[in-house]
PDB file of N, CA and C in Angstrom:
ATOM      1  N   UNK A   1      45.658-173.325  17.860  1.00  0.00           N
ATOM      2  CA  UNK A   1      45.632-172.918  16.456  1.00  0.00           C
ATOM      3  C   UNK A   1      44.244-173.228  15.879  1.00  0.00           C
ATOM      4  N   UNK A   2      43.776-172.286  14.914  1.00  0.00           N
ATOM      5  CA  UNK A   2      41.973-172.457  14.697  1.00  0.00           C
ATOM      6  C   UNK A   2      42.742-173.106  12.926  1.00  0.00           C
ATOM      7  N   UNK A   3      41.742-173.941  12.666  1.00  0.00           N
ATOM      8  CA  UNK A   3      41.562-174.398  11.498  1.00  0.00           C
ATOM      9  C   UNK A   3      41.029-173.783  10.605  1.00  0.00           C
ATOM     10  N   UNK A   4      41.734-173.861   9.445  1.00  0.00           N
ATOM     11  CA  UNK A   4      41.372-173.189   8.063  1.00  0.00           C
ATOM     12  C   UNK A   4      40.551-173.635   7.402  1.00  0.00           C
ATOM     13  N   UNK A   5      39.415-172.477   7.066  1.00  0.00           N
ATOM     14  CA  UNK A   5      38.370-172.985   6.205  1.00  0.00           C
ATOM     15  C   UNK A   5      38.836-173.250   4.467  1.00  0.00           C
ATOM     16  N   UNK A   6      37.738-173.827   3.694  1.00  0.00           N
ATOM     17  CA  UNK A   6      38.848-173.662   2.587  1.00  0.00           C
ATOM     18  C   UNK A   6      38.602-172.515   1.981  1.00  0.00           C
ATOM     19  N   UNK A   7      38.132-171.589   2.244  1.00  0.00           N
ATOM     20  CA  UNK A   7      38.673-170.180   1.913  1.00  0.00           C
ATOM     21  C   UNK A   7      39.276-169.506   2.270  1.00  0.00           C
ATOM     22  N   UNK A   8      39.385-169.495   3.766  1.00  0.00           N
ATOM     23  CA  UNK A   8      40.571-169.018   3.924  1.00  0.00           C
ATOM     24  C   UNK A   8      41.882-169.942   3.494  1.00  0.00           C
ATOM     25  N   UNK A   9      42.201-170.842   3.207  1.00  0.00           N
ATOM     26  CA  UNK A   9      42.746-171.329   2.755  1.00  0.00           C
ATOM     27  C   UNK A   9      43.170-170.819   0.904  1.00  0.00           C
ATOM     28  N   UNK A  10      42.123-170.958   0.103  1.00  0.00           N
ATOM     29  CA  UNK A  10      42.451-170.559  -0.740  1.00  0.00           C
ATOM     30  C   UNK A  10      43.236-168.791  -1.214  1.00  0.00           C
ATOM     31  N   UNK A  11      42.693-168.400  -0.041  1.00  0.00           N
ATOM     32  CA  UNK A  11      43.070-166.676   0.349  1.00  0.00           C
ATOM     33  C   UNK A  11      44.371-166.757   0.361  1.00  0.00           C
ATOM     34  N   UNK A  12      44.702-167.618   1.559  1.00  0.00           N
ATOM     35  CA  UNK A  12      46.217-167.846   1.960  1.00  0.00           C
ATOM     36  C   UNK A  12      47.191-168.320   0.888  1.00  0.00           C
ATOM     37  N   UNK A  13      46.726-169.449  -0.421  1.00  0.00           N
ATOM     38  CA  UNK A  13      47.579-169.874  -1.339  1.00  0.00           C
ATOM     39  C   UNK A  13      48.136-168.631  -2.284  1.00  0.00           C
ATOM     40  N   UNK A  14      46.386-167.539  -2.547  1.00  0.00           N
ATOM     41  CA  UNK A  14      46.741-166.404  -3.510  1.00  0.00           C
ATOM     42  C   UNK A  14      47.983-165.609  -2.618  1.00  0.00           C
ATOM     43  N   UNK A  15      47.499-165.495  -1.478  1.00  0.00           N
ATOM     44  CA  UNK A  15      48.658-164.115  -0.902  1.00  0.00           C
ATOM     45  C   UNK A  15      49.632-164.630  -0.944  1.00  0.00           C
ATOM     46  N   UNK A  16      50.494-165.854  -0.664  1.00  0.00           N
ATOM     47  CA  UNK A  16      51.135-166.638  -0.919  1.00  0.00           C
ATOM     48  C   UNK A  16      52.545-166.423  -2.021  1.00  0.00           C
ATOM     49  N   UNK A  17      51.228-165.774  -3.607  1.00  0.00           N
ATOM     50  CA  UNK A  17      51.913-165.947  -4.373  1.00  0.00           C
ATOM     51  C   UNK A  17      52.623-164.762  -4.611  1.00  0.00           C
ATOM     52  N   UNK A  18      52.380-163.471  -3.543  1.00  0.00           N
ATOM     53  CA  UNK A  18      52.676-162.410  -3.691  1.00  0.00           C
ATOM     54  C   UNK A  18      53.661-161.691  -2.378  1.00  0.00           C
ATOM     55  N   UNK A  19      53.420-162.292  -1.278  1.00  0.00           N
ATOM     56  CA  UNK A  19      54.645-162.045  -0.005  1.00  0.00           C
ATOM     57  C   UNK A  19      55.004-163.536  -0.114  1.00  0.00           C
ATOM     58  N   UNK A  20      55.475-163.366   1.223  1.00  0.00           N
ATOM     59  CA  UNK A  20      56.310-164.931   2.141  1.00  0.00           C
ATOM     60  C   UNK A  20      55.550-164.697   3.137  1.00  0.00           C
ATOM     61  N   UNK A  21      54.963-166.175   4.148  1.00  0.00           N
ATOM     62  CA  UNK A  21      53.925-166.313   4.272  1.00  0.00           C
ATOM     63  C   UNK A  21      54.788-166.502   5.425  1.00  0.00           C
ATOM     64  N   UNK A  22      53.876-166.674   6.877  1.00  0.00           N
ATOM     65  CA  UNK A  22      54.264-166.407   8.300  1.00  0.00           C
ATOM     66  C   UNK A  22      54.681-167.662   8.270  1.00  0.00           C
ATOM     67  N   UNK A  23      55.234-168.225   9.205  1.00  0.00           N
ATOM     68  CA  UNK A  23      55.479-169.652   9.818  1.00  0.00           C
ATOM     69  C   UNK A  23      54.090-170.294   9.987  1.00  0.00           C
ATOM     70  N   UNK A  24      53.394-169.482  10.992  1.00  0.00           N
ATOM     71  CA  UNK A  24      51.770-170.486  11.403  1.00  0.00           C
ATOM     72  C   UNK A  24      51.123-170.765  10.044  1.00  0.00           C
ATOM     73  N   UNK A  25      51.545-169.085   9.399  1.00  0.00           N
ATOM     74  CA  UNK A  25      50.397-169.571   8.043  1.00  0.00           C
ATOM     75  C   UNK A  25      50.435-170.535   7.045  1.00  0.00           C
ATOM     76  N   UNK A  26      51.971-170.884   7.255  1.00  0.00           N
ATOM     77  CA  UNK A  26      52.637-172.312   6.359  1.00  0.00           C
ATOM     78  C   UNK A  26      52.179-173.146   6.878  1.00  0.00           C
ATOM     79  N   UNK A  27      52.324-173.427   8.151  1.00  0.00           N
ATOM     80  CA  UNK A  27      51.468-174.628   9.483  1.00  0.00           C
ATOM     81  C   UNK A  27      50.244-174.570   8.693  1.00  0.00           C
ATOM     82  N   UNK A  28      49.459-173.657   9.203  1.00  0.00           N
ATOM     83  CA  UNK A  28      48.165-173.654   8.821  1.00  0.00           C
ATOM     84  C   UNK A  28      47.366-174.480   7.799  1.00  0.00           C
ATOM     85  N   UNK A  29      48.298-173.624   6.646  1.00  0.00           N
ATOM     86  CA  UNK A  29      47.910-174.308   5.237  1.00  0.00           C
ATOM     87  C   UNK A  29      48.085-175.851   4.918  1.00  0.00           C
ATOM     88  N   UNK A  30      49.617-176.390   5.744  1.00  0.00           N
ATOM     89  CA  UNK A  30      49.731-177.852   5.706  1.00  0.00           C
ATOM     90  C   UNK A  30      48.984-178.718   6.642  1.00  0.00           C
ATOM     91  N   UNK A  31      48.484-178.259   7.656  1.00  0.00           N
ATOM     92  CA  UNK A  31      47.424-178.972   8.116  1.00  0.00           C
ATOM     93  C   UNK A  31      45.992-179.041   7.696  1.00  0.00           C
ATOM     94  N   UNK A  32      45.708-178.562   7.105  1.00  0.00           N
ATOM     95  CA  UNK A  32      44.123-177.972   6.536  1.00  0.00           C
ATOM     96  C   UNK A  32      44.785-178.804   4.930  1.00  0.00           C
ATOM     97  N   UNK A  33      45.905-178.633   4.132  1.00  0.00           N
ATOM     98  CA  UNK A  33      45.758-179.892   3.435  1.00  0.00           C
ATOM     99  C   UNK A  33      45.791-180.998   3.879  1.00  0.00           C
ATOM    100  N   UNK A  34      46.173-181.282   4.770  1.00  0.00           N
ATOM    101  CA  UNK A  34      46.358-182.930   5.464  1.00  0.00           C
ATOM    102  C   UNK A  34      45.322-183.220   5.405  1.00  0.00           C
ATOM    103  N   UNK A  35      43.988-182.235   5.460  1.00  0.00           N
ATOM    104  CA  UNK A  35      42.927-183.095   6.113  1.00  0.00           C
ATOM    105  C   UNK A  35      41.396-182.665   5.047  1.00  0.00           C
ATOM    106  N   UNK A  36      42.161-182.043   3.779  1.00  0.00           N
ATOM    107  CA  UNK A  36      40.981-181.922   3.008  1.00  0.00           C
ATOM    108  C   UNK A  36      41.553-181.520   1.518  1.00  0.00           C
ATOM    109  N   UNK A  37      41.183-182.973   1.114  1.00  0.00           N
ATOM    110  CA  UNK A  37      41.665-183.507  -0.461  1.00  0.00           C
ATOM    111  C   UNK A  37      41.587-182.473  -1.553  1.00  0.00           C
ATOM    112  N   UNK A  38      39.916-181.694  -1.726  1.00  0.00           N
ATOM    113  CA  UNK A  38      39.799-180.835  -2.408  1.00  0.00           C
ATOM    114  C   UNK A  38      40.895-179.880  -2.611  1.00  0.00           C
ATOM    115  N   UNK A  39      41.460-178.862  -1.702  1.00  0.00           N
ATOM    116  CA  UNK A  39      42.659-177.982  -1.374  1.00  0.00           C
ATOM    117  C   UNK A  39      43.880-178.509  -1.838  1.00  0.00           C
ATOM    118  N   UNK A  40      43.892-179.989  -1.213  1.00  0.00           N
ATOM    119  CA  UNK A  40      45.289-180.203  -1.930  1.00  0.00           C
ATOM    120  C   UNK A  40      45.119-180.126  -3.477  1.00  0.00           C
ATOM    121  N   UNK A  41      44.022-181.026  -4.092  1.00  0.00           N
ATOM    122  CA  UNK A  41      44.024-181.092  -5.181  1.00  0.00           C
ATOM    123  C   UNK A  41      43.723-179.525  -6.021  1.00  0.00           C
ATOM    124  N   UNK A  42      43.317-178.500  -5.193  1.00  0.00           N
ATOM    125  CA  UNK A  42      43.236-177.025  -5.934  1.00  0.00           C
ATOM    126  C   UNK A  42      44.280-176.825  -5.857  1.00  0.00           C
ATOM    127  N   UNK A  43      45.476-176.863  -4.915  1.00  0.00           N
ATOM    128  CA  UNK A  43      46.607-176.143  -4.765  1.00  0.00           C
ATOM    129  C   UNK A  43      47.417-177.024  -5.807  1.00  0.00           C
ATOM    130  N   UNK A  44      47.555-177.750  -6.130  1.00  0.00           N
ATOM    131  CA  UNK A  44      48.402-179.184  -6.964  1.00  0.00           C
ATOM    132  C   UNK A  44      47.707-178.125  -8.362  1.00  0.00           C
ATOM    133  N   UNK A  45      46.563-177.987  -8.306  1.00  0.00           N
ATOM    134  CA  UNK A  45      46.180-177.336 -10.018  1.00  0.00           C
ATOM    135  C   UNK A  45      47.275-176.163 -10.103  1.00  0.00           C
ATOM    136  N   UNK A  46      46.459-175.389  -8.911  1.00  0.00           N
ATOM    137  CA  UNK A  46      47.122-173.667  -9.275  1.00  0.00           C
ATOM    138  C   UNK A  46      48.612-173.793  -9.397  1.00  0.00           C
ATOM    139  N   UNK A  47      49.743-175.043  -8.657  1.00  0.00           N
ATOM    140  CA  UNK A  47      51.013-175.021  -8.799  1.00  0.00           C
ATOM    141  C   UNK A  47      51.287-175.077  -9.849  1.00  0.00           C
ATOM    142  N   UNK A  48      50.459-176.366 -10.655  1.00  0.00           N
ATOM    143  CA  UNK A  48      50.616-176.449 -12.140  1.00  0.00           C
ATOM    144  C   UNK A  48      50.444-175.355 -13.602  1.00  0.00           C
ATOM    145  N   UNK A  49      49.439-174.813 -12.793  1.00  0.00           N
ATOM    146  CA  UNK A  49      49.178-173.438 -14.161  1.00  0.00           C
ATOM    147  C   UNK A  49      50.334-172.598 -13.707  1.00  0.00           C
ATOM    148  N   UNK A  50      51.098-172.471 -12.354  1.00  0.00           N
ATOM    149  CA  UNK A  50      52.278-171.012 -12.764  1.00  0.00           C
ATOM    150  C   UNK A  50      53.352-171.993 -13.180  1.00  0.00           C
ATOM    151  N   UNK A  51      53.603-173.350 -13.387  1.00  0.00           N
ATOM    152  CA  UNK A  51      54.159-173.525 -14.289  1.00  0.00           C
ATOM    153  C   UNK A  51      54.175-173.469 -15.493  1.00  0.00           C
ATOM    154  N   UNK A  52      53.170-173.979 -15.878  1.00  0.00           N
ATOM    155  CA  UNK A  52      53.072-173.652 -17.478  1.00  0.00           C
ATOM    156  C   UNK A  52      52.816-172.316 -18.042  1.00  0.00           C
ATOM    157  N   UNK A  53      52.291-171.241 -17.180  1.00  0.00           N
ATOM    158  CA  UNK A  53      52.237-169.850 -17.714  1.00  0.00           C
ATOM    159  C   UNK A  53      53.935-169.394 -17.261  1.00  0.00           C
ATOM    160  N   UNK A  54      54.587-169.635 -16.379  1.00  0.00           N
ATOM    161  CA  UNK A  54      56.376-169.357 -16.473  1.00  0.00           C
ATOM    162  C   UNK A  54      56.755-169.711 -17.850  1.00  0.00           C
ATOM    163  N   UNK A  55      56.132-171.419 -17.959  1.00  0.00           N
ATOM    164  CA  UNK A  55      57.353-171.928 -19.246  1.00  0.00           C
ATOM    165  C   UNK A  55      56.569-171.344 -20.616  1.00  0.00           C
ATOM    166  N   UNK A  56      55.602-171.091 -20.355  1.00  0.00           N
ATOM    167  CA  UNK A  56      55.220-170.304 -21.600  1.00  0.00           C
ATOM    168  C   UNK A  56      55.813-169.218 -22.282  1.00  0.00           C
ATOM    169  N   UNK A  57      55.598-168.179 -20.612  1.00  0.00           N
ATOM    170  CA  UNK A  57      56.727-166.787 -21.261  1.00  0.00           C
ATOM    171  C   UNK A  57      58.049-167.220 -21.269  1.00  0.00           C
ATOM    172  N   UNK A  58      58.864-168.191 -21.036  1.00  0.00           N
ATOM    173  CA  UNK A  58      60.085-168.184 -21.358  1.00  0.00           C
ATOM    174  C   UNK A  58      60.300-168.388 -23.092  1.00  0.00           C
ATOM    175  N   UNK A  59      59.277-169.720 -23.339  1.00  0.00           N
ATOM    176  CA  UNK A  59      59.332-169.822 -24.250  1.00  0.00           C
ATOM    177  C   UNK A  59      58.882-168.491 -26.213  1.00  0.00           C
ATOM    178  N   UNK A  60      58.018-167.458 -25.147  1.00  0.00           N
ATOM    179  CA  UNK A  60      57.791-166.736 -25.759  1.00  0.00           C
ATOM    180  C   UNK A  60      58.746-165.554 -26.013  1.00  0.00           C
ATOM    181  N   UNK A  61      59.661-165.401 -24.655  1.00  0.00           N
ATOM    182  CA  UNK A  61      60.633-164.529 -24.818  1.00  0.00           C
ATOM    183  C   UNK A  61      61.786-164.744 -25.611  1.00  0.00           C
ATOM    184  N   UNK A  62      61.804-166.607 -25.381  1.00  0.00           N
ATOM    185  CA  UNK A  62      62.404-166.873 -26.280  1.00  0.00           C
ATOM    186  C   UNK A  62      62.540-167.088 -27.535  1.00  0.00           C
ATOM    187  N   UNK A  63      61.410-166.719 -28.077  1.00  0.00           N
ATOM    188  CA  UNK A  63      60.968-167.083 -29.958  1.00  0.00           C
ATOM    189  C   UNK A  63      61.070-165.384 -30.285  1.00  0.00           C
ATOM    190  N   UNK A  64      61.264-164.397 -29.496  1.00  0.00           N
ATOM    191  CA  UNK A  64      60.654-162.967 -29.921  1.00  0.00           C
ATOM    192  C   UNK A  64      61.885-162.556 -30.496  1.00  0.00           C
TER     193      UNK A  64
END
């Protein structure tokens, strides 16, 4: 298995958010965070903003 750069890495989180991701490419991604802080800590951000842009529109759908 070849190691993920962190762009490809970051490639892999976006596509991620749009299919279901292979088995290796799940591997992939959790080994390449194991071993480089930055990524985790980008991926820990980007998890956090589609939360708060979800609870946003709920909350907006819900005031309309």
């Amino acid at each position: 298995m070849k190691l993920l750069t962190c762009k490809e890495t970051t490639r892999l989180v976006s596509q991620g958010l749009d299919r279901e991701l292979a088995f290796g490419e799940r591997v992939a991604l959790r080994v390449h965070f194991a071993i480089c802080l930055g990524c985790r800590r980008a991926n820990r951000q980007m998890a956090f903003l589609r939360r708060a842009v979800r609870a946003l529109a709920q909350t907006r759908e819900g005031g309309a």
